[in-house]
C-alpha atoms as a PDB file:
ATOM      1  CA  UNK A   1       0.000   0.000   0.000  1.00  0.00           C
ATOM      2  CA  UNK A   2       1.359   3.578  -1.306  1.00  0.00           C
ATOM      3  CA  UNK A   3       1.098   5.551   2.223  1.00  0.00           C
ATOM      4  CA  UNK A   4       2.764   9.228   2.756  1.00  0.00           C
ATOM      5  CA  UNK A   5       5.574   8.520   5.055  1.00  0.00           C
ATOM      6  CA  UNK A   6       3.616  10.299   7.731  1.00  0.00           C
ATOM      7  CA  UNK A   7       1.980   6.947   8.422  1.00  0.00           C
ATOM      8  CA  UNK A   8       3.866   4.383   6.351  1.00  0.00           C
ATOM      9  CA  UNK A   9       4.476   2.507   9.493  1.00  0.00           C
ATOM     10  CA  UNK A  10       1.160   1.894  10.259  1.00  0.00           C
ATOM     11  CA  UNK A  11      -0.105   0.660   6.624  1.00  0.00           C
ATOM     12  CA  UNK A  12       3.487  -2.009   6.725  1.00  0.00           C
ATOM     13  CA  UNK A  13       1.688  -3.100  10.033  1.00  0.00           C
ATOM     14  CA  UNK A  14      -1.625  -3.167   7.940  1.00  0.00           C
ATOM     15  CA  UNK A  15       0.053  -5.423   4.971  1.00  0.00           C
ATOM     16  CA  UNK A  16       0.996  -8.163   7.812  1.00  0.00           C
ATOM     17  CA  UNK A  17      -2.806  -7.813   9.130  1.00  0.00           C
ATOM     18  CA  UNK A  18      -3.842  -8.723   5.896  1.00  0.00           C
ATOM     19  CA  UNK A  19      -1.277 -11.474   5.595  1.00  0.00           C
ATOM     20  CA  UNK A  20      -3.063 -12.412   9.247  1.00  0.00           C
ATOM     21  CA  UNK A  21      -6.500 -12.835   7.441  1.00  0.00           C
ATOM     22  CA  UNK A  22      -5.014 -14.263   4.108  1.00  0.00           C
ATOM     23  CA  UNK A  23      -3.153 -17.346   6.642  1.00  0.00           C
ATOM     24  CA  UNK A  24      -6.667 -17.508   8.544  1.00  0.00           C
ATOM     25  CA  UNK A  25      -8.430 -18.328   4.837  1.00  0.00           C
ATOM     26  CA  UNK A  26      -5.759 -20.565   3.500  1.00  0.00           C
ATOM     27  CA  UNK A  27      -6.051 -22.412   6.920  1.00  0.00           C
ATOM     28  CA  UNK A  28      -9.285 -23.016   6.829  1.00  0.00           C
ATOM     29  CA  UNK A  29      -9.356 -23.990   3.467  1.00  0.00           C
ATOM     30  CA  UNK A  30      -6.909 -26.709   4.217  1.00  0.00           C
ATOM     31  CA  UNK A  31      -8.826 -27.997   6.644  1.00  0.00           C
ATOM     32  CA  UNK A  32      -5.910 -27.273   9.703  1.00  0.00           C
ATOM     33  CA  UNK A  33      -7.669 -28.064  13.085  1.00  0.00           C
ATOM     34  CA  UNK A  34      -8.902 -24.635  13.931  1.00  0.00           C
ATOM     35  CA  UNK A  35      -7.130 -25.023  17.346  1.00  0.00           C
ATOM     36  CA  UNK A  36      -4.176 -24.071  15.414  1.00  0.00           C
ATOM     37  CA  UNK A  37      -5.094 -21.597  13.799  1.00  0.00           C
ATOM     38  CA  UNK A  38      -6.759 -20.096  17.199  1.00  0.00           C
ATOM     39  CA  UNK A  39      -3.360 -19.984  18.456  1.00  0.00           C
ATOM     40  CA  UNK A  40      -2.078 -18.412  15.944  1.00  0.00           C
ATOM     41  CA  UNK A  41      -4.562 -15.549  16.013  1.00  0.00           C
ATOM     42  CA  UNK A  42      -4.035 -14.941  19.829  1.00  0.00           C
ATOM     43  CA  UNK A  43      -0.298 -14.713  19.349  1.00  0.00           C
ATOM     44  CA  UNK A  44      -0.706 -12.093  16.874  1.00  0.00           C
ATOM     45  CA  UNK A  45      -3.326 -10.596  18.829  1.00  0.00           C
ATOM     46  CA  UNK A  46      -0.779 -10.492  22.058  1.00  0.00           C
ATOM     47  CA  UNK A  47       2.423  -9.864  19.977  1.00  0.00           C
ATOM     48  CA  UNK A  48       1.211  -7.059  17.005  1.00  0.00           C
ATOM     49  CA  UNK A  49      -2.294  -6.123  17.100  1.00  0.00           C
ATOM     50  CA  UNK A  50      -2.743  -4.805  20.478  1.00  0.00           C
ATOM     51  CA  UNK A  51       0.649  -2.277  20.647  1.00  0.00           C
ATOM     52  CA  UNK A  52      -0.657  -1.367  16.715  1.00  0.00           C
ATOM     53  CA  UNK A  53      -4.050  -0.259  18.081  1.00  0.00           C
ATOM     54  CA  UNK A  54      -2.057   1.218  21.168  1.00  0.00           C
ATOM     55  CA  UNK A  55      -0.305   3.216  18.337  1.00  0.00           C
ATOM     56  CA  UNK A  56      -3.411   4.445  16.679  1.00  0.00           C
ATOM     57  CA  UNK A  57      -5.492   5.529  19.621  1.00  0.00           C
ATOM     58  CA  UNK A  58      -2.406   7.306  20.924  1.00  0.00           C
ATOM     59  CA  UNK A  59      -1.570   9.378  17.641  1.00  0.00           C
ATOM     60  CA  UNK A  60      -4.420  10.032  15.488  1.00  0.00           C
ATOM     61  CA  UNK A  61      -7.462  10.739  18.047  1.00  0.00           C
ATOM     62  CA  UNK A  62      -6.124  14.260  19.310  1.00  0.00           C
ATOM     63  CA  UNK A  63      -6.025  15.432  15.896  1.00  0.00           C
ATOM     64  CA  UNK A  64      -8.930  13.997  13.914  1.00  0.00           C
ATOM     65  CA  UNK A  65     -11.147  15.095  17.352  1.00  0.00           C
ATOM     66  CA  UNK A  66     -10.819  18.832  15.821  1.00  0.00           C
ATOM     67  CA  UNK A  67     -13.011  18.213  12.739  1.00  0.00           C
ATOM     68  CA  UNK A  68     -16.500  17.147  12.612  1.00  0.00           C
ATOM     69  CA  UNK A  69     -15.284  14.241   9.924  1.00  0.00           C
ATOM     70  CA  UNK A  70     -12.413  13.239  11.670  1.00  0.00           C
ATOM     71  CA  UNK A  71     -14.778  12.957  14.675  1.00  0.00           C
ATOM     72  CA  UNK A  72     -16.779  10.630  12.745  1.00  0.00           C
ATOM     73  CA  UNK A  73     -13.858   8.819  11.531  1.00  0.00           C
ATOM     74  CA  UNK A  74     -11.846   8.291  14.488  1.00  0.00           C
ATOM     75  CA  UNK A  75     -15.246   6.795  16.170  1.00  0.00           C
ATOM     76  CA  UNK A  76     -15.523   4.512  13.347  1.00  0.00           C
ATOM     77  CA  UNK A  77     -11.977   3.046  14.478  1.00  0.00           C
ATOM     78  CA  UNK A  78     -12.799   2.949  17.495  1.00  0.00           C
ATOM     79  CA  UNK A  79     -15.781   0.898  17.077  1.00  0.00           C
ATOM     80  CA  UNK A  80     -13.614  -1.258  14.722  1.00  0.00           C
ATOM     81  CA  UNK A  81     -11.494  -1.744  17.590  1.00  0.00           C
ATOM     82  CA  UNK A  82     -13.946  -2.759  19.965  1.00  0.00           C
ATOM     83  CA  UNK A  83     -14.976  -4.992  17.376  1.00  0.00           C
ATOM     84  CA  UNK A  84     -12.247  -6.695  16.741  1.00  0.00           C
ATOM     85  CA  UNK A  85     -11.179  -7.089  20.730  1.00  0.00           C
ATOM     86  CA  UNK A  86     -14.692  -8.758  21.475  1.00  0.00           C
ATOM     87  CA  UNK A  87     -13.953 -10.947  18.461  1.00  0.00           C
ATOM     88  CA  UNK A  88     -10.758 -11.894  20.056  1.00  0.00           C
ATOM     89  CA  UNK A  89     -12.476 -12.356  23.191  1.00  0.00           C
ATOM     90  CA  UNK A  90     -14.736 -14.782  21.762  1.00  0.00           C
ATOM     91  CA  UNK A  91     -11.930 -16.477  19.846  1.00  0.00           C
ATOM     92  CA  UNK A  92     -10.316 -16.920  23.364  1.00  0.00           C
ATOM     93  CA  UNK A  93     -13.443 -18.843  25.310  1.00  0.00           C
ATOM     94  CA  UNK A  94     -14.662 -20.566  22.356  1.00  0.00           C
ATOM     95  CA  UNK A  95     -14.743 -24.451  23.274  1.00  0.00           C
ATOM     96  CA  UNK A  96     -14.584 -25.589  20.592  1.00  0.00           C
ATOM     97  CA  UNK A  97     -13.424 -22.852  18.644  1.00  0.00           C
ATOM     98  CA  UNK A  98     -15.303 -22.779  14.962  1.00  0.00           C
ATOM     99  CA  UNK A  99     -13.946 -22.406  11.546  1.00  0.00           C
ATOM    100  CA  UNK A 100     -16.657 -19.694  11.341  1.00  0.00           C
ATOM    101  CA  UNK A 101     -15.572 -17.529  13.915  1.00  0.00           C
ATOM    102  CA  UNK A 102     -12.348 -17.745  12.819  1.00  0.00           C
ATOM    103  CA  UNK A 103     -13.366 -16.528   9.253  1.00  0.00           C
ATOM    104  CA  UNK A 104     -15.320 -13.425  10.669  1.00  0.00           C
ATOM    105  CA  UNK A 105     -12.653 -12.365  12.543  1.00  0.00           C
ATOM    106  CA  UNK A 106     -10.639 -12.558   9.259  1.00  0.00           C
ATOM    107  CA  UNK A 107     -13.428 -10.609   7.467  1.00  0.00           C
ATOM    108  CA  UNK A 108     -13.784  -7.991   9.678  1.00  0.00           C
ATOM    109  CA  UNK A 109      -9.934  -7.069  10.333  1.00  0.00           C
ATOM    110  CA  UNK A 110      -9.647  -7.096   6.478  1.00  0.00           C
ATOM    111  CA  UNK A 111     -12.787  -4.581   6.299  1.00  0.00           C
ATOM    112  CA  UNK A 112     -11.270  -2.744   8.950  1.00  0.00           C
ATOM    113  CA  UNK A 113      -7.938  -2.262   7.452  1.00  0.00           C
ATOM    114  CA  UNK A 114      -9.422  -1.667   4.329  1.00  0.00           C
ATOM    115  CA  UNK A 115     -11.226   1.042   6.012  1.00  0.00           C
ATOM    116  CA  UNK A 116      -8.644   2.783   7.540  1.00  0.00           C
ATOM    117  CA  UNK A 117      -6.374   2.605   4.149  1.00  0.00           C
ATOM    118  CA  UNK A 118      -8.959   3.881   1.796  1.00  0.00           C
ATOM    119  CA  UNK A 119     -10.791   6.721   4.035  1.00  0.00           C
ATOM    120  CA  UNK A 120      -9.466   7.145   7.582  1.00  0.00           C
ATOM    121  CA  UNK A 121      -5.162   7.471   6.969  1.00  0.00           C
ATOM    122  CA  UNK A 122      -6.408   9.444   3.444  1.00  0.00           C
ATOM    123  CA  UNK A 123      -8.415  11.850   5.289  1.00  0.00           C
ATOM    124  CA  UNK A 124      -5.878  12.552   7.740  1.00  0.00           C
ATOM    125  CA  UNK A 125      -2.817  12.959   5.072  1.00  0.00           C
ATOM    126  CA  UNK A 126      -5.249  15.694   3.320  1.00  0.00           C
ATOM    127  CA  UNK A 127      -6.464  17.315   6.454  1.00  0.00           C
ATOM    128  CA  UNK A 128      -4.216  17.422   9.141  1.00  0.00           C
ATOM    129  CA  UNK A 129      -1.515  20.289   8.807  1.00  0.00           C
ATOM    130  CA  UNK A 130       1.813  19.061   8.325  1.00  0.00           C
ATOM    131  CA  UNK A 131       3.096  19.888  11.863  1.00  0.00           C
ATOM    132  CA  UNK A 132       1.095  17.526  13.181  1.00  0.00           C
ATOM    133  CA  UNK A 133       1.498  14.874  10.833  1.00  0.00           C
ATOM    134  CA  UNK A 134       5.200  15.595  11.775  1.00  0.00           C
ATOM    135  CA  UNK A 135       4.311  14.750  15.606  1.00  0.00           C
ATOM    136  CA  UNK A 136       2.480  11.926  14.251  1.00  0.00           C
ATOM    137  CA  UNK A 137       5.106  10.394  12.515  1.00  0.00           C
ATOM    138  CA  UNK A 138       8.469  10.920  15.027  1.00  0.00           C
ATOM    139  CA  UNK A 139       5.413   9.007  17.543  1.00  0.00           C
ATOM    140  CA  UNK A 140       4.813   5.941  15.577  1.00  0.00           C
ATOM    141  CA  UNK A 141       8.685   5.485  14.137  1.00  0.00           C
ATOM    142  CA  UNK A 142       9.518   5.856  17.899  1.00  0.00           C
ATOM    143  CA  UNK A 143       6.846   3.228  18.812  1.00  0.00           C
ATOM    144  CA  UNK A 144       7.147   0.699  15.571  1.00  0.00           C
ATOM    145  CA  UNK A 145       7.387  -3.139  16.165  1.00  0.00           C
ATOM    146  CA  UNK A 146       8.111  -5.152  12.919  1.00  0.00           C
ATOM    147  CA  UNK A 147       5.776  -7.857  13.373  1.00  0.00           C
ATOM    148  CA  UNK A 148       6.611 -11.085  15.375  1.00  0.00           C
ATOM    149  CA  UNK A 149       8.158 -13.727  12.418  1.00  0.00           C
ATOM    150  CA  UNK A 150       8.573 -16.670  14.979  1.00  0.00           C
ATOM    151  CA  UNK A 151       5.499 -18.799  14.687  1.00  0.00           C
ATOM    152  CA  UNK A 152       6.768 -22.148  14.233  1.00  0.00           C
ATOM    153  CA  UNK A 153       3.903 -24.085  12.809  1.00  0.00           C
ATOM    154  CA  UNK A 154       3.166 -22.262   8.891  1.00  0.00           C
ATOM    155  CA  UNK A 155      -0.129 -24.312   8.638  1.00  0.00           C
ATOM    156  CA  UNK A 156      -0.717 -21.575   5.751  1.00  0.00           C
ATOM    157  CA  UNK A 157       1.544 -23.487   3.647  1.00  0.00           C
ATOM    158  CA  UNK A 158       1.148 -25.709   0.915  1.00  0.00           C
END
């Protein structure tokens, strides 16, 4: 994903939540015991998703709360946040865990990158002054985690 490098750190972060969904799918599709791919999910969860939400919340409320759209946007993520930690919650206490759970929570963290890619990160590269996407960025290149590469068990894999 082409991203100003105001927030290029966050859409890398996006491209391996994609990947996320994309192992998810092929998982499913090749019939791995969804026990696997539940622990999977929660290391990801634990390991990427949580410090990258951490990372949004912390640098792109203040300034999208000064505009009546990015007021609307930055609720939007929010909810998509919430979302996606009940999902996880669920994931967590599901005995047995279902393939179909697992594929929602794919679905929706795709929609909600998707989301944030094609209105909320445009919208803030067009409206925010460039001082502040200055603060922005020196934030989330101080705060960026490459994504974890040690799962052991690439059940995605042909």
């Amino acid at each position: 994903m082409k991203r100003s490098p105001f927030l290029e750190t966050l859409s890398w972060e996006h491209h391996d939540g994609l990947v996320l969904a994309f192992r998810i799918e092929k998982g499913i599709q090749k019939q791995v015991d969804a026990q696997t791919i539940r622990e999977y999910v929660l290391h990801v969860w634990k390991n990427e998703l949580v410090h990258h939400f951490w990372q949004e919340e912390q640098s792109l409320i203040d300034p999208l709360q000064e505009m009546d759209d990015g007021k609307r946007l930055v609720n939007k993520m929010l909810d998509h946040h919430q979302h996606i930690e009940n999902q996880i919650e669920t994931i967590r206490q599901s005995a047995p865990i279902s393939n179909a759970t697992l594929r929602e929570f794919a679905n929706f963290l795709n929609k909600h990158i998707r989301f944030e890619e094609r209105e909320l990160f445009p919208f803030i590269e067009h409206n925010v002054q460039e001082a502040r996407l200055n603060r922005i960025k020196t934030f989330l290149n101080r705060h960026h985690e490459p994504g974890s590469k040690e799962w052991k068990v690439h059940f995605w894999k042909d």
